[in-house]
Protein backbone atom coordinates (compact mmCIF):
# COMPACT_ATOMS: atom_id res chain seq x y z
CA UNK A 1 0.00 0.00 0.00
CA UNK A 2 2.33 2.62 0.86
CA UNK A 3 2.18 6.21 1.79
CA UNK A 4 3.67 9.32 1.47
CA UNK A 5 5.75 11.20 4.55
CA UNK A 6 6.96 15.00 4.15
CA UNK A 7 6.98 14.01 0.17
CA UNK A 8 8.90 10.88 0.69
CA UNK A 9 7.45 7.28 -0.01
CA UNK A 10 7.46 5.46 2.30
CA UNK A 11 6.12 1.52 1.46
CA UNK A 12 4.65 0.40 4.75
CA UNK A 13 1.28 -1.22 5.29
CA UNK A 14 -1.22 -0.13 7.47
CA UNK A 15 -0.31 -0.22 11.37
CA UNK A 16 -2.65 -2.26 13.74
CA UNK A 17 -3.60 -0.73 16.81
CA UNK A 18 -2.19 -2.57 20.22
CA UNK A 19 -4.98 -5.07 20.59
CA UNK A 20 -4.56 -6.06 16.03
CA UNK A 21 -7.52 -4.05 15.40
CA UNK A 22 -6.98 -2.29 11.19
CA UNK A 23 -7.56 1.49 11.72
CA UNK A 24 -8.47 3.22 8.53
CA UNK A 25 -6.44 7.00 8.77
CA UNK A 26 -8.63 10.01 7.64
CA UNK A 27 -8.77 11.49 4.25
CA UNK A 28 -6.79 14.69 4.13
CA UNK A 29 -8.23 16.76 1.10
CA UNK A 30 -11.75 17.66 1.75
CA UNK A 31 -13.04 20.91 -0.10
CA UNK A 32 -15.81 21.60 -1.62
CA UNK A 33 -16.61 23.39 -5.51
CA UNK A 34 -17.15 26.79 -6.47
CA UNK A 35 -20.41 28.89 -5.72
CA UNK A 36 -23.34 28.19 -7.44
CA UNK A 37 -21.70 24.65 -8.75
CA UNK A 38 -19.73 23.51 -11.86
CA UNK A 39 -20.65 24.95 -15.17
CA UNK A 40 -17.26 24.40 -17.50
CA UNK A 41 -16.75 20.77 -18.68
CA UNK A 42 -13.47 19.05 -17.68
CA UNK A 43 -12.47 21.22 -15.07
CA UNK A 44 -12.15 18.91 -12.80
CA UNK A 45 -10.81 15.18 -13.30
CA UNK A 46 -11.32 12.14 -11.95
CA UNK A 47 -8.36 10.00 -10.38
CA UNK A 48 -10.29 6.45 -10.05
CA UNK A 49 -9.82 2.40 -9.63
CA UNK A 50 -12.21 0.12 -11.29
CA UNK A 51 -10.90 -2.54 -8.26
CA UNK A 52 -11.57 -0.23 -5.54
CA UNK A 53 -15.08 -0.29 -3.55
CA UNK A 54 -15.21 3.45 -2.40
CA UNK A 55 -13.44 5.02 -5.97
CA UNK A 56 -16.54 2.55 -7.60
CA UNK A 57 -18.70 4.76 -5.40
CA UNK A 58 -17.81 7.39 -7.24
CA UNK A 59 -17.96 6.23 -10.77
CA UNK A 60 -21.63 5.15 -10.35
CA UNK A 61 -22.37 8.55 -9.18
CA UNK A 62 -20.56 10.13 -12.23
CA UNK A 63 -22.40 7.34 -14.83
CA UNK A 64 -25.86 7.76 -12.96
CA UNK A 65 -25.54 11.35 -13.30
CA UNK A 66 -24.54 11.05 -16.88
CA UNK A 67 -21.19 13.10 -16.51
CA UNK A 68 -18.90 11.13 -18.51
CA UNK A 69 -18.34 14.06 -21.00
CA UNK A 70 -18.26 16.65 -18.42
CA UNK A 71 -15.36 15.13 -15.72
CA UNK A 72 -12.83 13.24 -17.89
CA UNK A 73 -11.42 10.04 -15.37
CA UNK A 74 -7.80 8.37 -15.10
CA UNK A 75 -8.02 4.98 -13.91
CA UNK A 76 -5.08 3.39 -12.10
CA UNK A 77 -4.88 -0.26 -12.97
CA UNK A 78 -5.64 -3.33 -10.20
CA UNK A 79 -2.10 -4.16 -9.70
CA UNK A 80 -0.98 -2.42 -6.19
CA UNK A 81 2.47 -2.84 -5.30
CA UNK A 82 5.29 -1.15 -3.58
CA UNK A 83 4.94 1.59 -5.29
CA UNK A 84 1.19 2.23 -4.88
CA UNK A 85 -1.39 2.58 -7.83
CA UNK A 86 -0.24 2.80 -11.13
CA UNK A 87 -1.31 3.75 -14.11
CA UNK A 88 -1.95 1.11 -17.30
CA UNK A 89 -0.54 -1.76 -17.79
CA UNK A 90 -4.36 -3.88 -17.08
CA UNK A 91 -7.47 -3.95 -19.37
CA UNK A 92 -9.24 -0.84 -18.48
CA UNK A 93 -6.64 1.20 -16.88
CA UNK A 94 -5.69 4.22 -18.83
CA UNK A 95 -2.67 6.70 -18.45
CA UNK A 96 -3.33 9.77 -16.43
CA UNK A 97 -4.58 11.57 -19.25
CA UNK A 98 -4.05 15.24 -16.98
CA UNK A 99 -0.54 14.64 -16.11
CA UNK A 100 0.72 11.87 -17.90
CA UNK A 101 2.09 10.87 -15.03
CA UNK A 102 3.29 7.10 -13.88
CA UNK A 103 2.41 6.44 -10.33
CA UNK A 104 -1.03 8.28 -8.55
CA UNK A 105 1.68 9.23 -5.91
CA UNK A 106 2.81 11.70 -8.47
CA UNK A 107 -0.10 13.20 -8.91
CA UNK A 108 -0.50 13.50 -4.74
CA UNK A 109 2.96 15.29 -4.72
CA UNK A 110 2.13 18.01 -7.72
CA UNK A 111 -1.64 18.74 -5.68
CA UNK A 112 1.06 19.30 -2.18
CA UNK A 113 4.85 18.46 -2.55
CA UNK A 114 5.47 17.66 1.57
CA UNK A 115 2.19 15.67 1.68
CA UNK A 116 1.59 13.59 4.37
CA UNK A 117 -0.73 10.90 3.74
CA UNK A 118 -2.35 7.61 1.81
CA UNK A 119 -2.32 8.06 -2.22
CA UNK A 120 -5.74 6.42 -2.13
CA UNK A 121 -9.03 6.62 -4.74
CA UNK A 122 -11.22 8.48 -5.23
CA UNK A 123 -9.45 11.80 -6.03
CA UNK A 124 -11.08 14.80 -7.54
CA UNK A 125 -8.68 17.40 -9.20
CA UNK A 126 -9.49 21.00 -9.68
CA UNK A 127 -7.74 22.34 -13.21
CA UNK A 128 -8.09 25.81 -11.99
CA UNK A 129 -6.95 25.61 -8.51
CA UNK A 130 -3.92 23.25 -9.53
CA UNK A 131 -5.08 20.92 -6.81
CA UNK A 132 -6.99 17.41 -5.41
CA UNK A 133 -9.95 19.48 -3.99
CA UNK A 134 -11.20 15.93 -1.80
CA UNK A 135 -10.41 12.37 -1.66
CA UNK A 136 -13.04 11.34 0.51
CA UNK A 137 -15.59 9.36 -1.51
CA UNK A 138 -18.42 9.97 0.20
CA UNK A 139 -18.17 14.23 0.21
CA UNK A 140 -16.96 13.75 -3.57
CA UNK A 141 -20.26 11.45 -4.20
CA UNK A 142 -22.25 14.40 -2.78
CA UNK A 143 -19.92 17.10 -5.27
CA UNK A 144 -20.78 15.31 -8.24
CA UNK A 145 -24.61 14.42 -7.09
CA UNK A 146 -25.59 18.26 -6.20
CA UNK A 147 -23.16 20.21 -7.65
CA UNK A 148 -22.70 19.39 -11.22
CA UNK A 149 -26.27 19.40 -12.53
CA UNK A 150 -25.49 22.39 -15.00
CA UNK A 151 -23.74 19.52 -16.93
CA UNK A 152 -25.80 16.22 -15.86
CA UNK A 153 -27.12 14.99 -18.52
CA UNK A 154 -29.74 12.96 -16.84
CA UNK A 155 -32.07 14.44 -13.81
CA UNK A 156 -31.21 12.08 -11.26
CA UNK A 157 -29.97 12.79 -7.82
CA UNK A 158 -28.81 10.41 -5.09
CA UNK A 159 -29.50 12.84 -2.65
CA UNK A 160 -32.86 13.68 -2.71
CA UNK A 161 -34.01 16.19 -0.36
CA UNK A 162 -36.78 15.12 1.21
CA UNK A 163 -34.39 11.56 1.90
CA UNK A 164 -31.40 13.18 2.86
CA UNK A 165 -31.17 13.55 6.70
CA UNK A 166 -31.95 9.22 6.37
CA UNK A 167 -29.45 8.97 3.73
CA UNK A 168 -26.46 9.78 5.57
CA UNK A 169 -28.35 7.78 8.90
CA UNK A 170 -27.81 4.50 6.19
CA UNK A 171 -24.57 5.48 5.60
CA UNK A 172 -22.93 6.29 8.88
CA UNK A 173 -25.19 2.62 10.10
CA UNK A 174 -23.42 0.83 7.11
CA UNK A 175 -19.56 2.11 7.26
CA UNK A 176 -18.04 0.56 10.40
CA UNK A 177 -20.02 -3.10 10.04
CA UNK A 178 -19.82 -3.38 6.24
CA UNK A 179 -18.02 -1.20 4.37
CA UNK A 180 -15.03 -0.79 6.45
CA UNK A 181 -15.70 -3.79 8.68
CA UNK A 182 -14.67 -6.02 5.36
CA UNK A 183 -11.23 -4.15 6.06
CA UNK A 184 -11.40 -4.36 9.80
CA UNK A 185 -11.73 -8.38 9.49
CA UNK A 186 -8.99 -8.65 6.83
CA UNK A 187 -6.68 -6.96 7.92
CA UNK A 188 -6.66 -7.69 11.48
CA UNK A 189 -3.36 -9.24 12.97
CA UNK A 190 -5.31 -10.77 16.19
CA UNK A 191 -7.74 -13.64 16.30
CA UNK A 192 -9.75 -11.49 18.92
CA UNK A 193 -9.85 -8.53 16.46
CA UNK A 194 -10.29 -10.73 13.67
CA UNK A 195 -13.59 -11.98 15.19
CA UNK A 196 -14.82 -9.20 16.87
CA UNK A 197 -15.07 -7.51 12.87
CA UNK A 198 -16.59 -10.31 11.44
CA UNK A 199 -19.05 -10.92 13.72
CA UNK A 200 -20.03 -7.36 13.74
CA UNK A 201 -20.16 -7.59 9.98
CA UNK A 202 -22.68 -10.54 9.56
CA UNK A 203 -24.98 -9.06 12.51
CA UNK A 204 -25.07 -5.93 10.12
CA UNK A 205 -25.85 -7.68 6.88
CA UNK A 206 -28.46 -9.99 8.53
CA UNK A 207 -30.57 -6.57 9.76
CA UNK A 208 -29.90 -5.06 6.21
CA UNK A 209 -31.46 -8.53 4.49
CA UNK A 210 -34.57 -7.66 7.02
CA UNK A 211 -35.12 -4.20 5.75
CA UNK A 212 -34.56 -5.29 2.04
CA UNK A 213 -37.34 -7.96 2.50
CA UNK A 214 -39.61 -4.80 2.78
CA UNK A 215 -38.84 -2.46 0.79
CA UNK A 216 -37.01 -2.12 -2.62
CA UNK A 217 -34.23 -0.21 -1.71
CA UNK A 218 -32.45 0.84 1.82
CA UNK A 219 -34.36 4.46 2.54
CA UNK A 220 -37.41 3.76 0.70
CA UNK A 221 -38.53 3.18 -2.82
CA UNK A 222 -36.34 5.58 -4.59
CA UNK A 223 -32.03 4.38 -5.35
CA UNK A 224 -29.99 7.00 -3.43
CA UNK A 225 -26.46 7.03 -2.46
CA UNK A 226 -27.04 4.69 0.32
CA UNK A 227 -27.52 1.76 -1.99
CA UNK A 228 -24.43 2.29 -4.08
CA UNK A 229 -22.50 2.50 -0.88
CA UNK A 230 -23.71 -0.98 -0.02
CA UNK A 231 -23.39 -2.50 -3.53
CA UNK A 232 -20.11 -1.82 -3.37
CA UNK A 233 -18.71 -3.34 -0.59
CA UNK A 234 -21.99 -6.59 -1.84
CA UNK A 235 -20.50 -6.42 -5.34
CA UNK A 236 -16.89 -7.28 -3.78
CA UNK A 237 -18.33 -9.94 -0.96
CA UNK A 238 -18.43 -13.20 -2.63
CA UNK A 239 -15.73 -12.88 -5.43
CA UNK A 240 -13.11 -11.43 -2.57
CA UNK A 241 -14.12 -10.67 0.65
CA UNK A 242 -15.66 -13.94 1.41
CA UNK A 243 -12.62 -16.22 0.78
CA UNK A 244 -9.31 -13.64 0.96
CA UNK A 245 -10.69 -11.32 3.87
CA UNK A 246 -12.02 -14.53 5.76
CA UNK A 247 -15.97 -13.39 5.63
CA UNK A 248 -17.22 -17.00 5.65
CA UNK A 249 -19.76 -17.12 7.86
CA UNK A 250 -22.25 -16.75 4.80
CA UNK A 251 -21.73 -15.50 1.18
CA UNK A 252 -24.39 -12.65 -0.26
CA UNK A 253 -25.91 -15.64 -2.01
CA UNK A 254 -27.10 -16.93 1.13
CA UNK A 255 -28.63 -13.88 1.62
CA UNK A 256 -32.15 -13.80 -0.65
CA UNK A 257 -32.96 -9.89 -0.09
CA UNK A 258 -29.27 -8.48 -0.46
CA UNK A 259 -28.33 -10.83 -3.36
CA UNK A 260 -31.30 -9.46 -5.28
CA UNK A 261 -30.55 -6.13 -4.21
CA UNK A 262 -27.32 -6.55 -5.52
CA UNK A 263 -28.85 -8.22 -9.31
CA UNK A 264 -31.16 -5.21 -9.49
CA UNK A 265 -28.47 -2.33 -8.35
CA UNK A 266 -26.48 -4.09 -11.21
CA UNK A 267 -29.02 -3.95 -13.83
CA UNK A 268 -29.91 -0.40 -12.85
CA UNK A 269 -28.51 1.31 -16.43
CA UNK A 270 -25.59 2.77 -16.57
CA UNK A 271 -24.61 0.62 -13.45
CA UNK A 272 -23.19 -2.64 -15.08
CA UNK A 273 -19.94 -0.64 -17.43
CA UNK A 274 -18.43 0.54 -13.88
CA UNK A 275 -18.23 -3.07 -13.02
CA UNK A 276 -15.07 -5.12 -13.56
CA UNK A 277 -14.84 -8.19 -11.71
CA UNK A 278 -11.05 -8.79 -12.91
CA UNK A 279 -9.79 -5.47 -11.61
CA UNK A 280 -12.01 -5.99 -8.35
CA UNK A 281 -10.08 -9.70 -8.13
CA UNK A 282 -6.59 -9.08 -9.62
CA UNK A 283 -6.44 -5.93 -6.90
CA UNK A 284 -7.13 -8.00 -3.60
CA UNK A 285 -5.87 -11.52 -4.34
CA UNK A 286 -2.23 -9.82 -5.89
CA UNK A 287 -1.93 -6.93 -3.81
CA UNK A 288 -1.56 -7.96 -0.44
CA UNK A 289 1.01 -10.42 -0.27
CA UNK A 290 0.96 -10.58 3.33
CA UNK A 291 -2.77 -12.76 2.77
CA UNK A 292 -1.92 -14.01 -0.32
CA UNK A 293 1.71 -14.46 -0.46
CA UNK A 294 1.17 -16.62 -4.28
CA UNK A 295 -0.57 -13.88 -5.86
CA UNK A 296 -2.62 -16.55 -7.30
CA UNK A 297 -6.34 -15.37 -8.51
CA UNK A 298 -9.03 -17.57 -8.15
CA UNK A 299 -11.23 -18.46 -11.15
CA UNK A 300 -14.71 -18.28 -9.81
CA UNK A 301 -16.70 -17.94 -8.57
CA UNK A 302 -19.09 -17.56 -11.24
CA UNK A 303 -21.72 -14.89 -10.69
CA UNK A 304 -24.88 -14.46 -12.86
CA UNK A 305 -25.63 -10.65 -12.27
CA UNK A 306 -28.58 -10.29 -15.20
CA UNK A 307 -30.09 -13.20 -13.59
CA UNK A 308 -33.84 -11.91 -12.70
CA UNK A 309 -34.44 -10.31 -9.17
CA UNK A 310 -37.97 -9.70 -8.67
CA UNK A 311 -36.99 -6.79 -6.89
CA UNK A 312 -39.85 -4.91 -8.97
CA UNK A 313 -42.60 -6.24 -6.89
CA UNK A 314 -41.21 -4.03 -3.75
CA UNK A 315 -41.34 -0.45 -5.57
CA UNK A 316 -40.43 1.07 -8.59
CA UNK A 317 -36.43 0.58 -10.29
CA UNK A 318 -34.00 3.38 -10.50
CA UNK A 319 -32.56 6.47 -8.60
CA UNK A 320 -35.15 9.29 -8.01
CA UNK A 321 -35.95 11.22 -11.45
CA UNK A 322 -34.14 9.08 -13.35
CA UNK A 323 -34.49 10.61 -16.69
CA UNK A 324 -33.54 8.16 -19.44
């Protein structure tokens, strides 16, 4: 993984806290966009990873929005290694098509030269400012979903006023257990820590199964940003987290109400092109050695994501004005 100190790479992995517990540090850049919103295409640009759950975040939110034209992305390829994420060299990734340069670390040290931090995904650059204006996925999420609608071209927001105040509720209820508590069981050097996360984890997914038996999606009948944060981490569940994190207790699949949640987020348009299943499993099973000291990636398993969900008999499909 890596990270930078003063400007200087250092390639380090995360440090456990005393009792083996993974602590995730904070994002560092987190401003917001100019007054009254984004009206010039391609002033900002997209650093993103196909393979990572919270950049994936973003790139639904861009594609749901219908920005493509409007915030041109770099994607760093699944390969992680000592020297962070890099770009190419994978079906998919692309060169940084701002600053042509090699390694995202590069682009880190032009937005602050003595940065002290994780090079991590998502990262939003600002043309005019010269700078990363946030790499926290959730805030840049929100940037793209309310701020950006001059250039949208279709009405849809994940945000939806009315929905919002339960929105982030979902979100903040979903991080610790599920989205980071994939991480927290991973990545934990202790048995005790190890267990602690996972059992967390499955109590969370088996009270998010209840609320999907009821309704279509997690605040209601409308997609919002709540549901892409959960598909994420879902998406990721079986294929990785299951087997390489140690998640075993039960796979999505055993799940009726989240595994059709997760068919029907899929099929959702626009979803399904921001899904790569060989970045998502090259990126875990080869970079972190320290699991998966053979680098080996598994075949399976095999996943049939246009398979039907029935999810339509709970509520109307799609994010709220979804104008296609």
């Amino acid at each position: 993984m890596g990270h930078l100190i003063d400007g200087v790479w250092d390639k380090g992995w995360y440090t456990p806290d005393a009792e083996g517990r993974f602590e995730r540090p904070p994002t560092v850049f987190r401003g917001g966009l100019p007054d009254g919103g984004v009206t010039e295409p391609g002033r900002f640009h997209l650093y993103a990873a196909y393979a990572c759950p919270w950049a994936h975040r973003v790139l639904i939110t861009r594609a749901l929005k219908g920005l493509e034209h409007a915030v041109p992305v770099s994607v760093v390829g699944p390969r992680m290694g000592d020297d962070g994420w890099a770009f190419g060299g994978f079906d998919g990734a692309t060169d940084d098509h701002l600053h042509g340069a090699r390694l995202l670390r590069d682009v880190y040290l032009r937005a602050r030269p003595r940065y002290t931090g994780r090079v991590t995904v998502p990262a939003l650059w600002d043309t005019h400012a010269g700078t990363i204006v946030n790499n926290e996925s959730r805030e840049v999420m929100r940037l793209l979903d309310t701020g950006f609608d001059a250039l949208a071209r279709h009405a849809v927001t994940l945000y939806p006023a009315a929905l919002r105040a339960r929105i982030d509720e979902t979100i903040d209820a979903l991080y610790e257990p599920v989205n980071n508590g994939v991480y927290r069981a991973g990545f934990a050097t202790t048995q005790e820590a190890y267990e602690a996360a996972c059992r967390d984890l499955f109590i969370a997914l088996e009270h998010w199964d209840a609320v999907l038996a009821r309704q279509r999606y997690l605040c209601g009948e409308a997609l919002t940003a709540a549901d892409v944060c959960l598909f994420t981490t879902l998406l990721r569940f079986d294929p990785v987290y299951h087997g390489h994190f140690k998640c075993n207790l039960r796979r999505v699949r055993d799940y009726p109400n989240l595994w059709g949640f997760v068919r029907d987020v899929f099929q959702t348009p626009g979803v399904a092109d921001t899904c790569r299943l060989d970045h998502i499993k090259t990126h875990y099973y080869w970079s972190h050695p320290h699991i998966n000291p053979t680098r080996i990636v598994p075949l399976g398993p095999e996943l049939d994501l246009r398979e039907a969900h029935d999810r339509g008999r709970l509520g109307p499909a799609g994010p709220s004005a979804l104008d296609r």
